[in-house]
C-alpha atoms as a PDB file:
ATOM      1  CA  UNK A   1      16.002  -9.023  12.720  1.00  0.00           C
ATOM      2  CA  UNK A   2      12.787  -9.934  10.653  1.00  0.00           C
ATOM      3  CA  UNK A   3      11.206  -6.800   9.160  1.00  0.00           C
ATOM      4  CA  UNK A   4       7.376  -6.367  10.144  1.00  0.00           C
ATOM      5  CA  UNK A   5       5.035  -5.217   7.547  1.00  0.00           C
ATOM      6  CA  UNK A   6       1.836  -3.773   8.453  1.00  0.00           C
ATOM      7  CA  UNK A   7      -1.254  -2.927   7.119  1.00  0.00           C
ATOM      8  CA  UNK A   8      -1.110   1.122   8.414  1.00  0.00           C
ATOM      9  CA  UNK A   9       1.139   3.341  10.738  1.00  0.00           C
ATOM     10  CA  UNK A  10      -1.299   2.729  14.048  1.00  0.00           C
ATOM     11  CA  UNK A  11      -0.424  -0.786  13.719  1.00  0.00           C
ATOM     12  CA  UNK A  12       3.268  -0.123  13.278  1.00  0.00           C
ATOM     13  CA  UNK A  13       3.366   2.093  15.886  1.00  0.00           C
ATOM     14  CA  UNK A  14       1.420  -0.392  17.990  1.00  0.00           C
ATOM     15  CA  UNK A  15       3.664  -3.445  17.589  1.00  0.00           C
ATOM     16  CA  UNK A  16       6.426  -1.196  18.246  1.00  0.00           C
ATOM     17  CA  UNK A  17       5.737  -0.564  21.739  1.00  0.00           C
ATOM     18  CA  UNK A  18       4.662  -3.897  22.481  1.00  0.00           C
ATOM     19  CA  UNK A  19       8.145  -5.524  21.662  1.00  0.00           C
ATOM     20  CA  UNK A  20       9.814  -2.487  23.764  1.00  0.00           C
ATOM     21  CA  UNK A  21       7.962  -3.379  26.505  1.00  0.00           C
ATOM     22  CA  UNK A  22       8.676  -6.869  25.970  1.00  0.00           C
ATOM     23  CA  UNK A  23      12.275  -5.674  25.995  1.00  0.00           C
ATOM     24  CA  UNK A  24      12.312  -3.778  29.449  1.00  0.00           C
ATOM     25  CA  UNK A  25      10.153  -6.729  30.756  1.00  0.00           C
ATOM     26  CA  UNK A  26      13.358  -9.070  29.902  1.00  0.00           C
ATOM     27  CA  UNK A  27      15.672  -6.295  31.843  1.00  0.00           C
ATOM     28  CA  UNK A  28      17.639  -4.398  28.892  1.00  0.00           C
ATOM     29  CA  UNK A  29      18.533  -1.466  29.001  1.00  0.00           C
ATOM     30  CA  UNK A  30      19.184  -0.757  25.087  1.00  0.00           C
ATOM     31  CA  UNK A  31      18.078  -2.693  22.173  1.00  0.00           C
ATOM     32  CA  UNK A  32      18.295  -2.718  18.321  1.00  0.00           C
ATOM     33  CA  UNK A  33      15.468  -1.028  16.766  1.00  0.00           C
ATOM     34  CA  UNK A  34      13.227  -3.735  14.527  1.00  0.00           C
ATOM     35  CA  UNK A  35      12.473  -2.758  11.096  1.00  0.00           C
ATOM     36  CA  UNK A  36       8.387  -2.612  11.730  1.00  0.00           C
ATOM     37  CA  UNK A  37       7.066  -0.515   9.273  1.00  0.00           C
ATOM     38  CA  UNK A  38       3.835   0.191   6.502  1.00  0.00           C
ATOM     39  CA  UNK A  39       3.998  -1.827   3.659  1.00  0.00           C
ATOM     40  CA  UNK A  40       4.044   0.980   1.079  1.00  0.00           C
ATOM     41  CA  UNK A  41       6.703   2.485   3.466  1.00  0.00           C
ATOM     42  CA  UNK A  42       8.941  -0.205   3.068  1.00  0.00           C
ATOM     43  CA  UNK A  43       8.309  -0.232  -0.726  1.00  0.00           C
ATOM     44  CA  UNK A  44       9.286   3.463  -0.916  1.00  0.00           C
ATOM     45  CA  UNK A  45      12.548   2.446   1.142  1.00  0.00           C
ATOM     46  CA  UNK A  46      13.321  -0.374  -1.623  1.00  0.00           C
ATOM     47  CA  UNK A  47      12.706   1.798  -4.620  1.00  0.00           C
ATOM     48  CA  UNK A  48      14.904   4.479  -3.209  1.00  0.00           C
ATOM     49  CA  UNK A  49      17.392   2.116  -2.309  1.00  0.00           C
ATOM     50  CA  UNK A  50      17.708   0.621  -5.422  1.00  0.00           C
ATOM     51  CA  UNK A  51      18.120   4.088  -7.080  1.00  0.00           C
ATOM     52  CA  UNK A  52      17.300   2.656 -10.212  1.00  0.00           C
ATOM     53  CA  UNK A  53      14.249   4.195 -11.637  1.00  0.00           C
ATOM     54  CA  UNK A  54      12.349   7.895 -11.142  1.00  0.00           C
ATOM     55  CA  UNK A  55      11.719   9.333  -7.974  1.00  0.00           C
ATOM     56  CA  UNK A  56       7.941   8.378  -6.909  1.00  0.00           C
ATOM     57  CA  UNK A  57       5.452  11.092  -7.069  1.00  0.00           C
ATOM     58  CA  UNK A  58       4.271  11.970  -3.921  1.00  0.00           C
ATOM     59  CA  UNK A  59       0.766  12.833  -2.060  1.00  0.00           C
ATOM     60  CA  UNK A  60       0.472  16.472  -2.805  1.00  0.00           C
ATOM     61  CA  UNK A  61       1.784  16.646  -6.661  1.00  0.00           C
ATOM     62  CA  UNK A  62      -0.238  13.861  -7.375  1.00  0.00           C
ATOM     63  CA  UNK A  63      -3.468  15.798  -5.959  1.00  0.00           C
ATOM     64  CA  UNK A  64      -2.165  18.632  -7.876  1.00  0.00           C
ATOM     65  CA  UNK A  65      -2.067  16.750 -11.120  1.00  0.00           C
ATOM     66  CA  UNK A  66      -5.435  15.274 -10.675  1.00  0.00           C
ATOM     67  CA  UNK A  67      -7.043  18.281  -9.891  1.00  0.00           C
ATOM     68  CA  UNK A  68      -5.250  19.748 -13.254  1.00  0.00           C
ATOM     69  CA  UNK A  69      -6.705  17.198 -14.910  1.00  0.00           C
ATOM     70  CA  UNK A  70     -10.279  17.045 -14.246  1.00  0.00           C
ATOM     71  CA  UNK A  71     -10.249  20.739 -14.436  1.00  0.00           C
ATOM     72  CA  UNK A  72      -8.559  20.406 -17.953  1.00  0.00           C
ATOM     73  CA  UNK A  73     -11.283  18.700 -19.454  1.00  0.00           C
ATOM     74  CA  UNK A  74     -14.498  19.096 -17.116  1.00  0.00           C
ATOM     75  CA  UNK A  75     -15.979  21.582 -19.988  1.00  0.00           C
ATOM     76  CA  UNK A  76     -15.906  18.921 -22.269  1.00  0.00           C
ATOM     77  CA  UNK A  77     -17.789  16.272 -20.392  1.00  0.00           C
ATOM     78  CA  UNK A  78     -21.909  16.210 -20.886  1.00  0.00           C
ATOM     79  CA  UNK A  79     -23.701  14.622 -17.582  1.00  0.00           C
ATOM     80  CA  UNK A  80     -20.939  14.538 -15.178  1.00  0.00           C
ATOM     81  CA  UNK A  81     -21.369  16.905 -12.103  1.00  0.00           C
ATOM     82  CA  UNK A  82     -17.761  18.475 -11.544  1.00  0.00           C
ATOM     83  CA  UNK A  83     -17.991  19.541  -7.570  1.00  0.00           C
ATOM     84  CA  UNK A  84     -15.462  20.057  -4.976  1.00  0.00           C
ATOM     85  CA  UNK A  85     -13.075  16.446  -4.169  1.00  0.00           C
ATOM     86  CA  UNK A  86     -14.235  15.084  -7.257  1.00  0.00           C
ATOM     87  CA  UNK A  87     -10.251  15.030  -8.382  1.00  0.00           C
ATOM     88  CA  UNK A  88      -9.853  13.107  -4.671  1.00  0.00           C
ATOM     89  CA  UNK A  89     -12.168  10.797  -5.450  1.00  0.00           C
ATOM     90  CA  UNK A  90     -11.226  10.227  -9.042  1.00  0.00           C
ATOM     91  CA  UNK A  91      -7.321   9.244  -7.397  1.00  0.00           C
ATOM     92  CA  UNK A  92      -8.978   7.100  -5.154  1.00  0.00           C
ATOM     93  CA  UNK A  93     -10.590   4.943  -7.826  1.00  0.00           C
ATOM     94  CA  UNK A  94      -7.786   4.908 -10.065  1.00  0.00           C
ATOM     95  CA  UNK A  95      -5.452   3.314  -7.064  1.00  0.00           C
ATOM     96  CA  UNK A  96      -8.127   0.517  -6.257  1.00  0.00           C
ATOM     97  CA  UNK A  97      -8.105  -0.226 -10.042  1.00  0.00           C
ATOM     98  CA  UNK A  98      -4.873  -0.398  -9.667  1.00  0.00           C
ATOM     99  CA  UNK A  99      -4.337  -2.441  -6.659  1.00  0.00           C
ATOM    100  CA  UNK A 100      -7.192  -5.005  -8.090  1.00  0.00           C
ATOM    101  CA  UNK A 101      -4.984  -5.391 -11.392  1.00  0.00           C
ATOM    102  CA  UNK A 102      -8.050  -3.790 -13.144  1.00  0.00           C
ATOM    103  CA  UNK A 103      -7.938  -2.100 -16.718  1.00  0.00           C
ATOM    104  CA  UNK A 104      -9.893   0.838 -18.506  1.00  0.00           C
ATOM    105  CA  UNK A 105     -12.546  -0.922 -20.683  1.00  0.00           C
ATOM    106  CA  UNK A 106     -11.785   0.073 -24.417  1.00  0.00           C
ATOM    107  CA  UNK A 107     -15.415   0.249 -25.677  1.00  0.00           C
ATOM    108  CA  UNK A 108     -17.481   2.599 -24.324  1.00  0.00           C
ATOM    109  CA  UNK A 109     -20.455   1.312 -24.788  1.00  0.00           C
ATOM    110  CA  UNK A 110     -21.261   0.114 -21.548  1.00  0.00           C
ATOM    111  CA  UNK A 111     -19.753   2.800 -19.559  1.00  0.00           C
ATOM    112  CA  UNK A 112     -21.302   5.567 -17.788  1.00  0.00           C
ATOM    113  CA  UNK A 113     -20.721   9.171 -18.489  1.00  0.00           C
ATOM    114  CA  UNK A 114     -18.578   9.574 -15.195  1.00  0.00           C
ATOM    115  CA  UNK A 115     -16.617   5.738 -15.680  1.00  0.00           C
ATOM    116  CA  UNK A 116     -15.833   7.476 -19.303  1.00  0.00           C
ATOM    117  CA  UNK A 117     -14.738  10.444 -17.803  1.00  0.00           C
ATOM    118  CA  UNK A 118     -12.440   8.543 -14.913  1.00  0.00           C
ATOM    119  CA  UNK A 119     -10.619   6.974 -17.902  1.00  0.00           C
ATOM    120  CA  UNK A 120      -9.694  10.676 -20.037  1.00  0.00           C
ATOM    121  CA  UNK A 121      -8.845  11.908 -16.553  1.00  0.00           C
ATOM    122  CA  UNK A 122      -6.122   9.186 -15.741  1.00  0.00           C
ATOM    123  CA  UNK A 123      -4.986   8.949 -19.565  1.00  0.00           C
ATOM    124  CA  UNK A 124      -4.268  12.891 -18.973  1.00  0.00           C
ATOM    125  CA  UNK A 125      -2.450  11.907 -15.174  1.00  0.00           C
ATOM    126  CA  UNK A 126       0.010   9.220 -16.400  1.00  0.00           C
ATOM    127  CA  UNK A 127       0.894  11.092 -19.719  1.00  0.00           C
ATOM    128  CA  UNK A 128       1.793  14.156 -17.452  1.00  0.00           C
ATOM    129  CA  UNK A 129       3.730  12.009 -14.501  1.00  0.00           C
ATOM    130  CA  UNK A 130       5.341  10.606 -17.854  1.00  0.00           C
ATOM    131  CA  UNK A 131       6.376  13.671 -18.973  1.00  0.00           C
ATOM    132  CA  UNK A 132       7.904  14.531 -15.460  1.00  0.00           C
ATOM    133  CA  UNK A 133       9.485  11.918 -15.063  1.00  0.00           C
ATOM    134  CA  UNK A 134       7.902  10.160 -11.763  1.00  0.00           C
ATOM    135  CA  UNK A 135       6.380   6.977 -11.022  1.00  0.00           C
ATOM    136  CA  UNK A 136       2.782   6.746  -9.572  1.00  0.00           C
ATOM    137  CA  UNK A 137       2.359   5.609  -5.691  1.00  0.00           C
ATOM    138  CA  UNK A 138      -0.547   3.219  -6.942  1.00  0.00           C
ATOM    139  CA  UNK A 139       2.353   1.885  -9.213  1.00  0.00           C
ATOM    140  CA  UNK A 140       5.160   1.113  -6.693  1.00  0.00           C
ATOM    141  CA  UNK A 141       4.149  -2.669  -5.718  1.00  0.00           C
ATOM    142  CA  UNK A 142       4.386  -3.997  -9.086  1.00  0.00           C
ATOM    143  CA  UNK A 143       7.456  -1.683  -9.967  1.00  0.00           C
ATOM    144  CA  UNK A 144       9.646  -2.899  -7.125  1.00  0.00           C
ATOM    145  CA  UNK A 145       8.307  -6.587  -7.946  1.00  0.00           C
ATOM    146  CA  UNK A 146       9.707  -6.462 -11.040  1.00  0.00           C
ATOM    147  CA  UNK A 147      13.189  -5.084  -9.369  1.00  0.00           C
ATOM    148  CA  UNK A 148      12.649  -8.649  -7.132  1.00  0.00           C
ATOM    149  CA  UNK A 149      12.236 -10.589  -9.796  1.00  0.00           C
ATOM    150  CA  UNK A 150      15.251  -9.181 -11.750  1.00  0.00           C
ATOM    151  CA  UNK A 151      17.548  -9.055  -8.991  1.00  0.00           C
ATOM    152  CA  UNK A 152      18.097  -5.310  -8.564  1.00  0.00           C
ATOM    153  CA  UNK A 153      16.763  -5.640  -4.930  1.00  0.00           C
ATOM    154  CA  UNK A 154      17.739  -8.645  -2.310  1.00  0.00           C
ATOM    155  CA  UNK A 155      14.317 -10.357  -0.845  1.00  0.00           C
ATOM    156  CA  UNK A 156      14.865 -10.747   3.044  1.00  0.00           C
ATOM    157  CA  UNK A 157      15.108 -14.546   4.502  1.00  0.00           C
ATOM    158  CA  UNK A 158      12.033 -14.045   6.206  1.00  0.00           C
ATOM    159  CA  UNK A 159       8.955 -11.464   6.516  1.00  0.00           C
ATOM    160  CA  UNK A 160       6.369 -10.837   8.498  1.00  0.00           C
ATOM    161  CA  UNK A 161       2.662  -8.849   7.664  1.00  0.00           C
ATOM    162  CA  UNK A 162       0.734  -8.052   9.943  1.00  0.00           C
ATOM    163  CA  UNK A 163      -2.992  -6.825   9.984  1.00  0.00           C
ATOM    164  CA  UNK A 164      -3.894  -8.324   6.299  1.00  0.00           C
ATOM    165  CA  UNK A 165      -6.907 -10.000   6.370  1.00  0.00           C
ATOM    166  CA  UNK A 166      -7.525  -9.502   3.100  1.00  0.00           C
ATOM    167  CA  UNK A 167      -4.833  -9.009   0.172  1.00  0.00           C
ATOM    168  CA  UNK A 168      -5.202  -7.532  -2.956  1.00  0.00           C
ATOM    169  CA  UNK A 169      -4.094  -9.258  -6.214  1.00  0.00           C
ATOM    170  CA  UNK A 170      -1.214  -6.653  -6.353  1.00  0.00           C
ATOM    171  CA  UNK A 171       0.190  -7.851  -3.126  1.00  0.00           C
ATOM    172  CA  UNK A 172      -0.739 -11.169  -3.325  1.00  0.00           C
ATOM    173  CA  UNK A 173       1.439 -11.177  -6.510  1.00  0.00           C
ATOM    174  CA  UNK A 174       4.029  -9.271  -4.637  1.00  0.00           C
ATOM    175  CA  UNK A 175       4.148 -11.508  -1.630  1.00  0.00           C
ATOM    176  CA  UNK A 176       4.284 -14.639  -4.742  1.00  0.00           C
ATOM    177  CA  UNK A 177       6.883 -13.164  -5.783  1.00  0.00           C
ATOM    178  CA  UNK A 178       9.003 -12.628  -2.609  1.00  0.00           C
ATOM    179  CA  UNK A 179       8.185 -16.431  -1.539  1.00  0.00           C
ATOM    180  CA  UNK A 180       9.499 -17.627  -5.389  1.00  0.00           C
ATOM    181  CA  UNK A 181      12.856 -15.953  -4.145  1.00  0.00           C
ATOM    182  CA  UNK A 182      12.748 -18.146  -0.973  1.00  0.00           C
ATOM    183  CA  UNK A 183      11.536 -15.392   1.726  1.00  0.00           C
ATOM    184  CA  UNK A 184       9.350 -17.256   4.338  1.00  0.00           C
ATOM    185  CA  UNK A 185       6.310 -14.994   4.370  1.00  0.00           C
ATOM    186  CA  UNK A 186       4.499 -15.289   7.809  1.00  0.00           C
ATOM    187  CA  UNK A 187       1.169 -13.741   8.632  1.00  0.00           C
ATOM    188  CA  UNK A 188       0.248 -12.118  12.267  1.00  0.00           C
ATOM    189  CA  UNK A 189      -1.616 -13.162  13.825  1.00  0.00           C
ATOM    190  CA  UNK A 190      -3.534 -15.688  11.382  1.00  0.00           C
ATOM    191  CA  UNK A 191      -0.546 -18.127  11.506  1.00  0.00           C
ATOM    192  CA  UNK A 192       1.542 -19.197  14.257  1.00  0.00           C
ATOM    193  CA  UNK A 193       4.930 -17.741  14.101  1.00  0.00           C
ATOM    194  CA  UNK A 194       7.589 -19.535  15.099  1.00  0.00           C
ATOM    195  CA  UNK A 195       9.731 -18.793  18.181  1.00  0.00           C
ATOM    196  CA  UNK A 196      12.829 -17.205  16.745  1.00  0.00           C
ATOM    197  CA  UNK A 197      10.799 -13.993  15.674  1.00  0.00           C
ATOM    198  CA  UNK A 198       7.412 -14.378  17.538  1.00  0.00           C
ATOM    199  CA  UNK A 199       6.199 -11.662  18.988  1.00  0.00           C
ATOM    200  CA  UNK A 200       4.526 -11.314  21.931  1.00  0.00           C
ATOM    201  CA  UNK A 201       1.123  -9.374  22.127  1.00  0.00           C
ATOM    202  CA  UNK A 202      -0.301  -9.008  25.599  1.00  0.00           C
ATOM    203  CA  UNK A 203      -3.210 -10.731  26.482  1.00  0.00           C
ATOM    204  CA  UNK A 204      -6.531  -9.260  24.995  1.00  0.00           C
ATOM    205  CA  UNK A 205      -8.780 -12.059  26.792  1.00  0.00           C
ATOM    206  CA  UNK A 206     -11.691 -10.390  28.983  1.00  0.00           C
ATOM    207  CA  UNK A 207     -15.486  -9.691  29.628  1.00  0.00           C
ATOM    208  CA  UNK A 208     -17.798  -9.256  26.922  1.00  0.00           C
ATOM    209  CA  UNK A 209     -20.545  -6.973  26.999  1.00  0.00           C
ATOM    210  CA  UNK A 210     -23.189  -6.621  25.184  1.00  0.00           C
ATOM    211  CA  UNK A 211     -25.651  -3.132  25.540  1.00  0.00           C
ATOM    212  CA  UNK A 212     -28.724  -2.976  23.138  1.00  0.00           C
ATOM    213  CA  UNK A 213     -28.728   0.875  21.860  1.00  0.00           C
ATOM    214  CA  UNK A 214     -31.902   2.961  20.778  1.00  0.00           C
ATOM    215  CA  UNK A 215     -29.799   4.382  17.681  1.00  0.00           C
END
């Protein structure tokens, strides 16, 4: 009855089968699925749930309306080379700044032509997703945070994330968050969990071997 939040799908999927095969090993025959799912899957599931805000943007439009922008205003930059995925890469490093609580620097002085050029490209983006009326994917932690904090959406009693070794500040303050509400946050496997919702991974103990390679 805990929800599992993981780190990516392959873990999710992974954790999955090892609790239905802990299942058949006890002799049922039918169980209740567990909620074991992505963490930004389970943050698209509260947002929509709480049907309080615009719909989130998803994958493709927000490729669309990167490449839009970059193409938009490429004439207009001197010294950056525009080639092919530079719109996929520009996404890419506006969602880490985003995830790391990072801003655009005002002054320009100490950027570089293409750090100058990231920041007109995502003023362009969240004017336009503005204008459609979506939310961001890179913005969804600290939106449905705030919907915590207010009230809007019920923290579970307990939680459990799996595959984090590292956290970012945006879900560290998400996870703060959750625990000010009084949700018992429990990491897998860094922490022991305790026996009402362990979960039981099979034993990974073995040989190791160690083969020096020419390349």
């Amino acid at each position: 009855g805990v929800p599992v939040l993981t780190v990516n799908a392959r873990l999710s999927r992974y954790i999955g089968r090892v609790y239905d095969l802990r299942m058949r090993q006890e002799g049922k025959l039918l169980w209740q699925t567990p909620l074991i799912l992505p963490l930004d899957s389970w943050m698209e599931r509260l947002w929509d749930g709480a049907a309080s805000g615009p719909p989130l943007l998803d994958g493709l439009r927000a490729g669309a309306l990167w490449e839009k922008a970059v193409s938009g205003v490429a004439g207009a930059l001197d010294g950056v080379l525009i080639t092919r995925g530079v719109a996929q890469s520009a996404y890419e490093a506006y969602s880490l700044l985003k995830e790391y609580s990072i801003g655009f620097a005002q002054g320009e002085i100490y950027l570089t032509e293409e750090a100058k050029a990231l920041g007109k490209w995502a003023g362009i983006y969240e004017e336009e997703i503005r204008r459609l009326g979506f939310i961001d994917r890179a913005s969804l932690v600290d939106m449905v945070t705030g919907l915590i904090d207010r009230g809007k959406v019920s923290s579970p009693p307990a939680l459990v994330l799996a595959g984090f070794d590292e956290l970012t500040p945006m879900t560290a303050s998400f996870i703060t968050g959750l625990e000010k509400k009084g949700t018992e946050v429990v990491f897998l496997p860094s922490a022991p969990l305790k026996p009402d919702f362990a979960v039981s991974l099979p034993d990974m103990s073995g040989r190791l071997i160690v083969r020096p390679c020419a390349d």
